[in-house]
PDB file of N, CA and C in Angstrom:
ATOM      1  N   UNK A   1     -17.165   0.475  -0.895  1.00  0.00           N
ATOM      2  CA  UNK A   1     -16.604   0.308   0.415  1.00  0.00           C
ATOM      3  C   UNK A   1     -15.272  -0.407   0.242  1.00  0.00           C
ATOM      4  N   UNK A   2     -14.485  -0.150   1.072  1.00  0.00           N
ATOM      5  CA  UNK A   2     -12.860  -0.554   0.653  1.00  0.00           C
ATOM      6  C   UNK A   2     -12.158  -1.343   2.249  1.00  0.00           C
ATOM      7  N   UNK A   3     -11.934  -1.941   2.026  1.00  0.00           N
ATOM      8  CA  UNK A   3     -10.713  -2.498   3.352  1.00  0.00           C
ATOM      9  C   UNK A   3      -9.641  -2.525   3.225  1.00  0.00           C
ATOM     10  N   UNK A   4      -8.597  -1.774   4.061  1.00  0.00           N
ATOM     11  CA  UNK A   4      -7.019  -2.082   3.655  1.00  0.00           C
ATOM     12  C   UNK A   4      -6.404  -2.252   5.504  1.00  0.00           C
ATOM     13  N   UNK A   5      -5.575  -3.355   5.330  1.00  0.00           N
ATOM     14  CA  UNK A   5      -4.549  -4.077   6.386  1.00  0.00           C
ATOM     15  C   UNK A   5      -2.917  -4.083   5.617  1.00  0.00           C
ATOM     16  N   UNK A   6      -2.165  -3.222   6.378  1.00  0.00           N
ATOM     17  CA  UNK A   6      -1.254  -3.088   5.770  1.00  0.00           C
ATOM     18  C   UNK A   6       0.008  -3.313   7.335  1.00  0.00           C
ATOM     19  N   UNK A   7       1.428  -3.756   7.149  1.00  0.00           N
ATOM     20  CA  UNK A   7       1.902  -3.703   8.043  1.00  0.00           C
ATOM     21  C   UNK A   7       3.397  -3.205   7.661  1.00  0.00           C
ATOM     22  N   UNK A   8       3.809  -2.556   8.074  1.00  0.00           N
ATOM     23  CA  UNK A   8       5.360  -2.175   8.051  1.00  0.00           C
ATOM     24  C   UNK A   8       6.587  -2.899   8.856  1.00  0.00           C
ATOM     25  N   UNK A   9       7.905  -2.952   8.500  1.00  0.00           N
ATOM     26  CA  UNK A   9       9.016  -3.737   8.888  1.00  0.00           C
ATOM     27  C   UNK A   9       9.669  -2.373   9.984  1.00  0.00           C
ATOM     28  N   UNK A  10       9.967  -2.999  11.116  1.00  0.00           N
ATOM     29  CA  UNK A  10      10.950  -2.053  12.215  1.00  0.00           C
ATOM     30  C   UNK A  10       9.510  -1.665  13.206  1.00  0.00           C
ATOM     31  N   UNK A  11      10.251  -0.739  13.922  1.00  0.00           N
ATOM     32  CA  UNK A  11       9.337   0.090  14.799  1.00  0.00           C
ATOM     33  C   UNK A  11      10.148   1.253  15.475  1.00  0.00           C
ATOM     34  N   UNK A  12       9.223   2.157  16.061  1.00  0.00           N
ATOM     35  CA  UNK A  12       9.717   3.631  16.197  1.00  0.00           C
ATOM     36  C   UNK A  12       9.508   4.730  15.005  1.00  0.00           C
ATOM     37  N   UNK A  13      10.479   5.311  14.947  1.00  0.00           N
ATOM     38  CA  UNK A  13      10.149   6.666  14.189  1.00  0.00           C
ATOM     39  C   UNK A  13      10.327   6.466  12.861  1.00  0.00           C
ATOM     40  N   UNK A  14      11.658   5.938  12.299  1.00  0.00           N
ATOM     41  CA  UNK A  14      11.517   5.017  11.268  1.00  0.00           C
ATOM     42  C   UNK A  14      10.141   4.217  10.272  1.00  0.00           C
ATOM     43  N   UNK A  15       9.595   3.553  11.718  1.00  0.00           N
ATOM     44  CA  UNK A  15       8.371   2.893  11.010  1.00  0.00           C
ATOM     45  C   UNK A  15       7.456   3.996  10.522  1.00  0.00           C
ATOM     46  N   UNK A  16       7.247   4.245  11.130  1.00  0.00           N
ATOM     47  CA  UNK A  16       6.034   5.418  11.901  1.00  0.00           C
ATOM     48  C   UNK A  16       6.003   6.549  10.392  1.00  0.00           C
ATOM     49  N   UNK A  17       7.156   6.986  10.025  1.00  0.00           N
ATOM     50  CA  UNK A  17       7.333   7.631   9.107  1.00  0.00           C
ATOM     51  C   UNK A  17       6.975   7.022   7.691  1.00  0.00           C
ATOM     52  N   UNK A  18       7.279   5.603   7.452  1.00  0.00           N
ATOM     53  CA  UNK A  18       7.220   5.064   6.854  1.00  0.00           C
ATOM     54  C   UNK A  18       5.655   4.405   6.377  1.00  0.00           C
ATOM     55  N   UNK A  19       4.768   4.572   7.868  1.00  0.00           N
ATOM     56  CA  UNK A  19       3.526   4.572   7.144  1.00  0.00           C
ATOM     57  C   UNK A  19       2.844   5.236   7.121  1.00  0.00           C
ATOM     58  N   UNK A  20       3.269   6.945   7.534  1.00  0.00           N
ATOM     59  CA  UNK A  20       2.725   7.757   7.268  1.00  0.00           C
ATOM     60  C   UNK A  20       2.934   7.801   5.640  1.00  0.00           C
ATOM     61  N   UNK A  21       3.632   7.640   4.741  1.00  0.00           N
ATOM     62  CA  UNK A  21       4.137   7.777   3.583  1.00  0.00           C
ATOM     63  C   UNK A  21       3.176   7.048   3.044  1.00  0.00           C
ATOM     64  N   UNK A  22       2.987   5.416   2.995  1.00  0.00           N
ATOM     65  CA  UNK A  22       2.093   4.959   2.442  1.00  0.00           C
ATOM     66  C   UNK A  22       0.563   5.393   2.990  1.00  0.00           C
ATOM     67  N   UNK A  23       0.474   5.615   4.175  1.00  0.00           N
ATOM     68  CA  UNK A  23      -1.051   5.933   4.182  1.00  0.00           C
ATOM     69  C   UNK A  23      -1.745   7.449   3.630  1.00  0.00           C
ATOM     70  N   UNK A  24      -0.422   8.686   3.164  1.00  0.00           N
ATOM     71  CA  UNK A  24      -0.600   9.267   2.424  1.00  0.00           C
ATOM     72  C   UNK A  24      -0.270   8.845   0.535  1.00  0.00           C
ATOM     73  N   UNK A  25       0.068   8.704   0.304  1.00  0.00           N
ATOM     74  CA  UNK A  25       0.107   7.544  -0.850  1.00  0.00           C
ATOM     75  C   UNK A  25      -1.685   7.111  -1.570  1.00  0.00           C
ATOM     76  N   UNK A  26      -2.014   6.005  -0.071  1.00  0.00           N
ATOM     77  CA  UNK A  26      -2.949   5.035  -0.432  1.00  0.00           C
ATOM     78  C   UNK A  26      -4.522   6.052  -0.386  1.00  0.00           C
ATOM     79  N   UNK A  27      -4.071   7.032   0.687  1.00  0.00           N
ATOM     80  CA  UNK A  27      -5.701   8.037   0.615  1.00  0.00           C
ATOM     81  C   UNK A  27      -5.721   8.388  -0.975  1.00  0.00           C
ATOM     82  N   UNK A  28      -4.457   8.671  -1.862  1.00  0.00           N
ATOM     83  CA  UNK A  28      -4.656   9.577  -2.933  1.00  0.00           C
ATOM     84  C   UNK A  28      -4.946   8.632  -4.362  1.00  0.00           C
ATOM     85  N   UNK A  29      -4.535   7.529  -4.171  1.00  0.00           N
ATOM     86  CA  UNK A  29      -4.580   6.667  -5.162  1.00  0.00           C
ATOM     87  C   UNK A  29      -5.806   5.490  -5.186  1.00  0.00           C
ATOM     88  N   UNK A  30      -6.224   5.334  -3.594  1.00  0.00           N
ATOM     89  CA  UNK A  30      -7.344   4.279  -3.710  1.00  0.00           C
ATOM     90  C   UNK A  30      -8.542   4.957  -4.539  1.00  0.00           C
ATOM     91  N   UNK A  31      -8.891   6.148  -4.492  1.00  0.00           N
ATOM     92  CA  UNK A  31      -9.520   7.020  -5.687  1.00  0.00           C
ATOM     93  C   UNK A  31      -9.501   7.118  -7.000  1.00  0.00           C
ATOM     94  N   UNK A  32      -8.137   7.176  -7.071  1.00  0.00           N
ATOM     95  CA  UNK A  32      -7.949   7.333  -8.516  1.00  0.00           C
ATOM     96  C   UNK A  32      -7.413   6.202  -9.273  1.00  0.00           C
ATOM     97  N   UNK A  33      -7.462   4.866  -8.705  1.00  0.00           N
ATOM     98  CA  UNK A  33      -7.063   3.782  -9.146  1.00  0.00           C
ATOM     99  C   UNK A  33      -8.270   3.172  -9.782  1.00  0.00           C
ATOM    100  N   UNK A  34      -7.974   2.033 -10.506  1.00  0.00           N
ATOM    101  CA  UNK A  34      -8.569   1.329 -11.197  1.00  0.00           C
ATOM    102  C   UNK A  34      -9.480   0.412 -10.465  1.00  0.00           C
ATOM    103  N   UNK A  35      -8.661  -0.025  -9.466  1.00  0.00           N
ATOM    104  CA  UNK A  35      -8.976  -1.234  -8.959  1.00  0.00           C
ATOM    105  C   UNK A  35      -7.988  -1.500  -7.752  1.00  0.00           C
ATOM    106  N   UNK A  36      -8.423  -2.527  -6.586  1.00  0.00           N
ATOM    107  CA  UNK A  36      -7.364  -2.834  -5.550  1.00  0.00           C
ATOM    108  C   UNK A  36      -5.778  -2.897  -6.350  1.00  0.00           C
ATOM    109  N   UNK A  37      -5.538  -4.049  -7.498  1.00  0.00           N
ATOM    110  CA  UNK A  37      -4.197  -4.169  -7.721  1.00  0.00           C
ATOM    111  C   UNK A  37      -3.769  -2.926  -8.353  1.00  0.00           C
ATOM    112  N   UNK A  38      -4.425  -2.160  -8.832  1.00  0.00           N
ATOM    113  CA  UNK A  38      -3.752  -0.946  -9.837  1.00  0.00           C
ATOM    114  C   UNK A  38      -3.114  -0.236  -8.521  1.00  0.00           C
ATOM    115  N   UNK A  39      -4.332   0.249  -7.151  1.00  0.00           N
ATOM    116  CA  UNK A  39      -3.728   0.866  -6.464  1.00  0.00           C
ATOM    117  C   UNK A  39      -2.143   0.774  -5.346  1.00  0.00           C
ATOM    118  N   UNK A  40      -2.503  -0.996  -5.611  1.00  0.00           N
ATOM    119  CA  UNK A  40      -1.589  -0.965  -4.452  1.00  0.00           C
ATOM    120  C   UNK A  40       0.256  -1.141  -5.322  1.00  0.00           C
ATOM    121  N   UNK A  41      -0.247  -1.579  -7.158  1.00  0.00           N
ATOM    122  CA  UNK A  41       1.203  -1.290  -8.060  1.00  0.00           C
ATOM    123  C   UNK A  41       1.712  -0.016  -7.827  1.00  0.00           C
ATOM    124  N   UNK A  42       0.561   1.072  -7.664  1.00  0.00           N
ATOM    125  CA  UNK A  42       1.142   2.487  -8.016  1.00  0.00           C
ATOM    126  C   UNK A  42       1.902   2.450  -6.538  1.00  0.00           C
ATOM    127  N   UNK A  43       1.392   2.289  -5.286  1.00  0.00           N
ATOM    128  CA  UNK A  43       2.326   2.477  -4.316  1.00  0.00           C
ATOM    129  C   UNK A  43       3.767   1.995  -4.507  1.00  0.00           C
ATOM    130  N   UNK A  44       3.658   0.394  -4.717  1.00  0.00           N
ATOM    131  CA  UNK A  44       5.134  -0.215  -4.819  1.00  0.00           C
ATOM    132  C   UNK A  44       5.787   0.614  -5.552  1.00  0.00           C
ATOM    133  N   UNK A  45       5.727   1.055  -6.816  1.00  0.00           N
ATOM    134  CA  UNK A  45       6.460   1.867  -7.498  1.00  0.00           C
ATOM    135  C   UNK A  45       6.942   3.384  -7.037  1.00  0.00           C
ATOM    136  N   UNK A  46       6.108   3.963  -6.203  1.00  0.00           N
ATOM    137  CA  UNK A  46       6.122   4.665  -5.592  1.00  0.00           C
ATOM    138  C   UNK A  46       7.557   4.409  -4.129  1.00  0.00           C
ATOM    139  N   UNK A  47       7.697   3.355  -3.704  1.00  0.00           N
ATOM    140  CA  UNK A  47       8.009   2.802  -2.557  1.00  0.00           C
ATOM    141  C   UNK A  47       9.413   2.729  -2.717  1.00  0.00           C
ATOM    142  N   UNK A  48       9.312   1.575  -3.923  1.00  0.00           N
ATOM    143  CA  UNK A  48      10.502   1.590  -4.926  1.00  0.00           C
ATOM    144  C   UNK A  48      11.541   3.126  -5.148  1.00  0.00           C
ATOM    145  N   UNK A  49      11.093   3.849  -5.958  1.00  0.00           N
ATOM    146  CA  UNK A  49      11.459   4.888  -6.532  1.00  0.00           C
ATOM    147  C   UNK A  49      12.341   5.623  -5.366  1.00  0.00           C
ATOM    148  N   UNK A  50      11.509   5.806  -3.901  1.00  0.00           N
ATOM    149  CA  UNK A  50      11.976   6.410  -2.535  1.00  0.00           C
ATOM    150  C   UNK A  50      13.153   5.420  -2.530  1.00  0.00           C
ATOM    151  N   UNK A  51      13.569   4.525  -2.563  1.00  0.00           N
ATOM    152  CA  UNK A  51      14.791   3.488  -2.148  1.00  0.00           C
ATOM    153  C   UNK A  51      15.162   3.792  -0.726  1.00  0.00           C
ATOM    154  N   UNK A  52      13.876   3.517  -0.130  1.00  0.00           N
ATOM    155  CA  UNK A  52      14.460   3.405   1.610  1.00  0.00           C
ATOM    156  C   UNK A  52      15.013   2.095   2.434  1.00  0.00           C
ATOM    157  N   UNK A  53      16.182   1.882   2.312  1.00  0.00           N
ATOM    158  CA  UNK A  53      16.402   0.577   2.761  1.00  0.00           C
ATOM    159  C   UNK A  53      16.136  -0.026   3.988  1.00  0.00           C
ATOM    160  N   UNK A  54      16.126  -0.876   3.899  1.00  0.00           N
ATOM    161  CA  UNK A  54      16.185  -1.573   4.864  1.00  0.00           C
ATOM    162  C   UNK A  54      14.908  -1.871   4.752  1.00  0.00           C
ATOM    163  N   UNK A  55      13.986  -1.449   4.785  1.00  0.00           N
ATOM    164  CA  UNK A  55      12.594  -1.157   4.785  1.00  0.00           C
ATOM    165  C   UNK A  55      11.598  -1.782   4.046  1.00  0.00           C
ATOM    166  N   UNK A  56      10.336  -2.525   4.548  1.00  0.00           N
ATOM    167  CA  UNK A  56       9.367  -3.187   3.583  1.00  0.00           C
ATOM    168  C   UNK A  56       7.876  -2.844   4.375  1.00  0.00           C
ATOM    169  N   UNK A  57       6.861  -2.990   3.456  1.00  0.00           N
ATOM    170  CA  UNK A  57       5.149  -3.242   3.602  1.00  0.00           C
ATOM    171  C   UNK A  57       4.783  -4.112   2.799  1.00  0.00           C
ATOM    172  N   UNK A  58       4.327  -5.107   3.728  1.00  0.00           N
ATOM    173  CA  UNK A  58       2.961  -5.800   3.166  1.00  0.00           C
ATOM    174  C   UNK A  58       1.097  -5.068   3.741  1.00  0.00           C
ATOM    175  N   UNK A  59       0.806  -5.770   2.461  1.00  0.00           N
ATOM    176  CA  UNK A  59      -0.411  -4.825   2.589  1.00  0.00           C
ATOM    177  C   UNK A  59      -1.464  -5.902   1.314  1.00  0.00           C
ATOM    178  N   UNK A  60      -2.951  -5.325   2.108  1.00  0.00           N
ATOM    179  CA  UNK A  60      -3.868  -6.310   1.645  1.00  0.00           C
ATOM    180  C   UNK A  60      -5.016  -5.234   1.551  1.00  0.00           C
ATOM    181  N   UNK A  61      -5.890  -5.236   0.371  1.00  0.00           N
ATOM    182  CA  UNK A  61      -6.595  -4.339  -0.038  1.00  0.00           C
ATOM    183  C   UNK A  61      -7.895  -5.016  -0.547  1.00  0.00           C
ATOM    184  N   UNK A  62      -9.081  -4.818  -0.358  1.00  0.00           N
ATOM    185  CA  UNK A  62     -10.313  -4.968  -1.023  1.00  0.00           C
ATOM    186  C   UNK A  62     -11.341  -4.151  -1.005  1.00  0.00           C
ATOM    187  N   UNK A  63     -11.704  -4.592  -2.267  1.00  0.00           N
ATOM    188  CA  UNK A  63     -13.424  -3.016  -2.306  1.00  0.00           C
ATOM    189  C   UNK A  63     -14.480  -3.973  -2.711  1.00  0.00           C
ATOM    190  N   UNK A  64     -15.503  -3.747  -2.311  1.00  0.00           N
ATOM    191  CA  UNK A  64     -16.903  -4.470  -2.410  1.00  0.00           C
ATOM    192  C   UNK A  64     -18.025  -2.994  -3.114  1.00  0.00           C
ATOM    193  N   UNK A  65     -18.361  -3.131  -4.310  1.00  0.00           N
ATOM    194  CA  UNK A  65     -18.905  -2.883  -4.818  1.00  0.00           C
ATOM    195  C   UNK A  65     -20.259  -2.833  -4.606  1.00  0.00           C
ATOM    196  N   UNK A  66     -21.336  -1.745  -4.857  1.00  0.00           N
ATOM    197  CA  UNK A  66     -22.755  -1.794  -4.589  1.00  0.00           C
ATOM    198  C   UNK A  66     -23.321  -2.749  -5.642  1.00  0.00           C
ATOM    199  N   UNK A  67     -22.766  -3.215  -6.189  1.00  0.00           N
ATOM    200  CA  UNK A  67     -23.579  -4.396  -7.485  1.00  0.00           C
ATOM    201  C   UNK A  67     -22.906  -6.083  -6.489  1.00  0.00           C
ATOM    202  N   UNK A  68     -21.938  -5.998  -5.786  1.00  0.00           N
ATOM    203  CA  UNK A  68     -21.714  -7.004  -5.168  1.00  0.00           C
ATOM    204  C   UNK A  68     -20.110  -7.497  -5.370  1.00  0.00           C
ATOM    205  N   UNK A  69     -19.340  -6.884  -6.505  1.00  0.00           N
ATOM    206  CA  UNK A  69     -18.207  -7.088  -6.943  1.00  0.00           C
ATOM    207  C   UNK A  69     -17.538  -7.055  -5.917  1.00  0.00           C
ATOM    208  N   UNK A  70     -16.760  -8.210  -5.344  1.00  0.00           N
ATOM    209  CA  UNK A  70     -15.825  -8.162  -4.538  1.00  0.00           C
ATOM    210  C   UNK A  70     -14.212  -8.354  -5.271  1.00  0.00           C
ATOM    211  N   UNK A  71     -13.219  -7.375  -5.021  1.00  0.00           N
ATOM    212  CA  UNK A  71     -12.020  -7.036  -5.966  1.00  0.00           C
ATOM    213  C   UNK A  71     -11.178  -7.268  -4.549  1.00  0.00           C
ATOM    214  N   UNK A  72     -10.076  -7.851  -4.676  1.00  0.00           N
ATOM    215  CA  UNK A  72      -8.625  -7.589  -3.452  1.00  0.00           C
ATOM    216  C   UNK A  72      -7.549  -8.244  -4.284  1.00  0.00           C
ATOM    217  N   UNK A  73      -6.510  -7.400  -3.305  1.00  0.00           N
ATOM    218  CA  UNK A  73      -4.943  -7.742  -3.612  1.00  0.00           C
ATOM    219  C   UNK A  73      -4.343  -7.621  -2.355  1.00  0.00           C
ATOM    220  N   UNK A  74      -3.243  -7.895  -2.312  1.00  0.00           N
ATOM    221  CA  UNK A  74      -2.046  -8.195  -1.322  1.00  0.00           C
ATOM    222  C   UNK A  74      -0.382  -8.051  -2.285  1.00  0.00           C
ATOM    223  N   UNK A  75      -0.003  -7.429  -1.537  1.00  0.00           N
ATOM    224  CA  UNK A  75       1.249  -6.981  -1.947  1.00  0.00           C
ATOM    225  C   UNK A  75       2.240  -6.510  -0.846  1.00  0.00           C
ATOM    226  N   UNK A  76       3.573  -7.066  -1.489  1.00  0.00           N
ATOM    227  CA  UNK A  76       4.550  -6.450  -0.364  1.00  0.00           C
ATOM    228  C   UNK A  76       5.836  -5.914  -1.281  1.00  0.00           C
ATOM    229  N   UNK A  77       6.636  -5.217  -0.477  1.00  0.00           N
ATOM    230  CA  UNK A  77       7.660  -4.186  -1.017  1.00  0.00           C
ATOM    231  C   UNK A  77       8.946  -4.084  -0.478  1.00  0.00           C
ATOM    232  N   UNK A  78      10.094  -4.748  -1.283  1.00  0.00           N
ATOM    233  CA  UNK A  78      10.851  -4.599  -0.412  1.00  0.00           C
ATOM    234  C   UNK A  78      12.380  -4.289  -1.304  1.00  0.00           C
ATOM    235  N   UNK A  79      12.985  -3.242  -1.057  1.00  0.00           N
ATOM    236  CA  UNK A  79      13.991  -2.712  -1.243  1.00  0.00           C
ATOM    237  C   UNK A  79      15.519  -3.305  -1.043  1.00  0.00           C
ATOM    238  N   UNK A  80      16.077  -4.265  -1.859  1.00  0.00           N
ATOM    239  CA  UNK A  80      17.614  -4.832  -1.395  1.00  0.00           C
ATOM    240  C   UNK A  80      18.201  -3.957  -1.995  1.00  0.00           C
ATOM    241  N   UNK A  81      19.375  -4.046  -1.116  1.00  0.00           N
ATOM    242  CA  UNK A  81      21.070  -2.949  -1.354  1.00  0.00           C
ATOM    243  C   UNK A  81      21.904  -4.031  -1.459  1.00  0.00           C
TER     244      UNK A  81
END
């Protein structure tokens, strides 16, 4: 089971676009990641790479395991020009 709280910088279409990006991103990688921090590095790099300025996410991730393992991270992203 997984929890993610994530928030984006601006609002309108801009934003909006912007977390459509990560919330397609985070469906494909919370799978195939290691772990909360693996998934939420591959985004930043991901985030990074786009160089959308102006623009940042913070974001907070955890998975609770059927053995009881509780795993989280928090991360934010932010692009200077």
């Amino acid at each position: 089971m997984g929890f993610a709280l994530g928030d984006v910088s601006g609002k309108g279409a801009p934003a909006a676009l912007l977390t459509a990006i990560v919330q397609g991103m985070f469906t494909v990688l919370a799978e195939a990641a290691s772990g909360p921090a693996d998934a939420l590095a591959h985004i930043n790099r991901g985030l990074v790479r786009r160089a959308i300025e102006s623009r940042f996410v913070t974001m907070f991730y955890a998975t609770l395991k059927a053995d009881g393992t509780f795993c989280y991270t928090n991360a934010g992203t932010m692009r200077r020009s």
